[in-house]
Protein backbone atom coordinates (compact mmCIF):
# COMPACT_ATOMS: atom_id res chain seq x y z
CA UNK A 1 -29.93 -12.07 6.40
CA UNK A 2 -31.40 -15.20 8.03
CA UNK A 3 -32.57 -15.71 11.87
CA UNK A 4 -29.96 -17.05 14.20
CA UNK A 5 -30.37 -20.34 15.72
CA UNK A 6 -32.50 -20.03 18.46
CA UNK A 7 -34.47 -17.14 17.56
CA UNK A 8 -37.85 -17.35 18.21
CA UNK A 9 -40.69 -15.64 15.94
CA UNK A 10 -43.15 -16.24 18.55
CA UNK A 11 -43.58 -14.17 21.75
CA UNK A 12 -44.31 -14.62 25.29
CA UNK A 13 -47.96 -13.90 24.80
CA UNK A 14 -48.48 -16.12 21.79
CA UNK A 15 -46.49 -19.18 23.49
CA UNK A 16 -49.43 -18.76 26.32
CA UNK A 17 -52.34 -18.54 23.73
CA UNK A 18 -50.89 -21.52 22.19
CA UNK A 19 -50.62 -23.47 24.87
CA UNK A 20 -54.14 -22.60 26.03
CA UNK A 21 -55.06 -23.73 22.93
CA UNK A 22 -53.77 -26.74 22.98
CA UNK A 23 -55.18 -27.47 26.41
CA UNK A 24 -58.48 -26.73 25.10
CA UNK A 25 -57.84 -29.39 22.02
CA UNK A 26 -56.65 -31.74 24.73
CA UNK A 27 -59.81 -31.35 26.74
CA UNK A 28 -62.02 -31.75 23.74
CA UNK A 29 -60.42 -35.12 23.17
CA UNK A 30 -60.52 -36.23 26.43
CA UNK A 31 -64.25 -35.61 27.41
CA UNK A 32 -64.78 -37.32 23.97
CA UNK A 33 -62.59 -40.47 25.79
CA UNK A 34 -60.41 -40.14 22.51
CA UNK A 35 -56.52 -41.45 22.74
CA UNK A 36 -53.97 -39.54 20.68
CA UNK A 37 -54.46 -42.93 18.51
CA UNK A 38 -57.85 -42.48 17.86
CA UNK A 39 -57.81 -39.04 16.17
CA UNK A 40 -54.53 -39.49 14.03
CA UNK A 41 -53.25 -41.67 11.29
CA UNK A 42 -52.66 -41.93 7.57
CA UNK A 43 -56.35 -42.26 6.68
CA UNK A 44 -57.31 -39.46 9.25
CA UNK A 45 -56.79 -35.42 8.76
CA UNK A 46 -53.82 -35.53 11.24
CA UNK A 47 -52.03 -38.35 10.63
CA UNK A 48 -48.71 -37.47 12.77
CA UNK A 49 -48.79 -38.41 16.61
CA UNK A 50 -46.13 -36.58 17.39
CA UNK A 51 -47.73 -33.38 15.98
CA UNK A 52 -50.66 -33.97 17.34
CA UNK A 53 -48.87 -33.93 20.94
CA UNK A 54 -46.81 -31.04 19.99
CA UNK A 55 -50.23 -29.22 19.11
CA UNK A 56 -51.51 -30.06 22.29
CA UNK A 57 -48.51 -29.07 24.14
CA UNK A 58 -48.53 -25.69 23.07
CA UNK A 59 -45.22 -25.89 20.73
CA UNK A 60 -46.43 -25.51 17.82
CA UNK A 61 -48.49 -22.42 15.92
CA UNK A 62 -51.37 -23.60 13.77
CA UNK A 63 -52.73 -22.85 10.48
CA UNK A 64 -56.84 -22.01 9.84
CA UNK A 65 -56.40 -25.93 7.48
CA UNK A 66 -54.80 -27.21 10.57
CA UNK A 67 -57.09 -25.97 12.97
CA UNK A 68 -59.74 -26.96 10.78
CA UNK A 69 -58.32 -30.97 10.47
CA UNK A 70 -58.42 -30.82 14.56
CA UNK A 71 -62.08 -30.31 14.57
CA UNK A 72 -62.89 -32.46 12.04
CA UNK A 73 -61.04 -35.18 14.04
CA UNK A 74 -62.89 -34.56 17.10
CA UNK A 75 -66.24 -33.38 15.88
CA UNK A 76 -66.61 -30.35 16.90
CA UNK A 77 -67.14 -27.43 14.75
CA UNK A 78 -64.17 -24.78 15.03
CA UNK A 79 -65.12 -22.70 17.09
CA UNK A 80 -65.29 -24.87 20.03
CA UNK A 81 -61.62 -25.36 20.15
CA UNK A 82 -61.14 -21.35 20.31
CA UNK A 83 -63.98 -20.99 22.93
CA UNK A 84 -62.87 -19.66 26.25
CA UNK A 85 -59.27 -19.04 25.33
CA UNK A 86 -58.88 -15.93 26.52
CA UNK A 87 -61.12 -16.57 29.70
């Protein structure tokens, strides 16, 4: 049996981590004075827009490759997106 529309596989909890997350990525970016241009497109590891600014909104859960794409994009090493999260 399939999910129902609507059903969500990702709780309350997560949906906050996420979103810290993606606050973190956002911050990254923008100390680095880095548009959502600048770290995405077809000859870059993210090459959506939009899921770069879903990432950053919190709506989407990432992979470790994912994850790992972001920092490359920046240049940060991985941890520093995951630093302070749970602060």
């Amino acid at each position: 049996m399939g999910l129902k529309k609507g059903t969500t596989l990702v709780s309350a909890q997560d949906r906050k981590l996420l979103k810290a997350l993606g606050n973190r990525i956002r911050e990254i970016r923008n100390k680095k004075k880095l548009s959502v241009y600048d770290v995405t497109g077809e000859d870059l590891p993210i090459r959506s827009r939009q899921h770069w600014q879903k990432i950053e909104a919190g709506q989407l859960s990432l992979t470790f490759i994912t994850l790992y794409k972001i920092a490359q994009s920046l240049d940060v090493p991985v941890n520093d997106l995951v630093k302070s999260i749970n602060e």
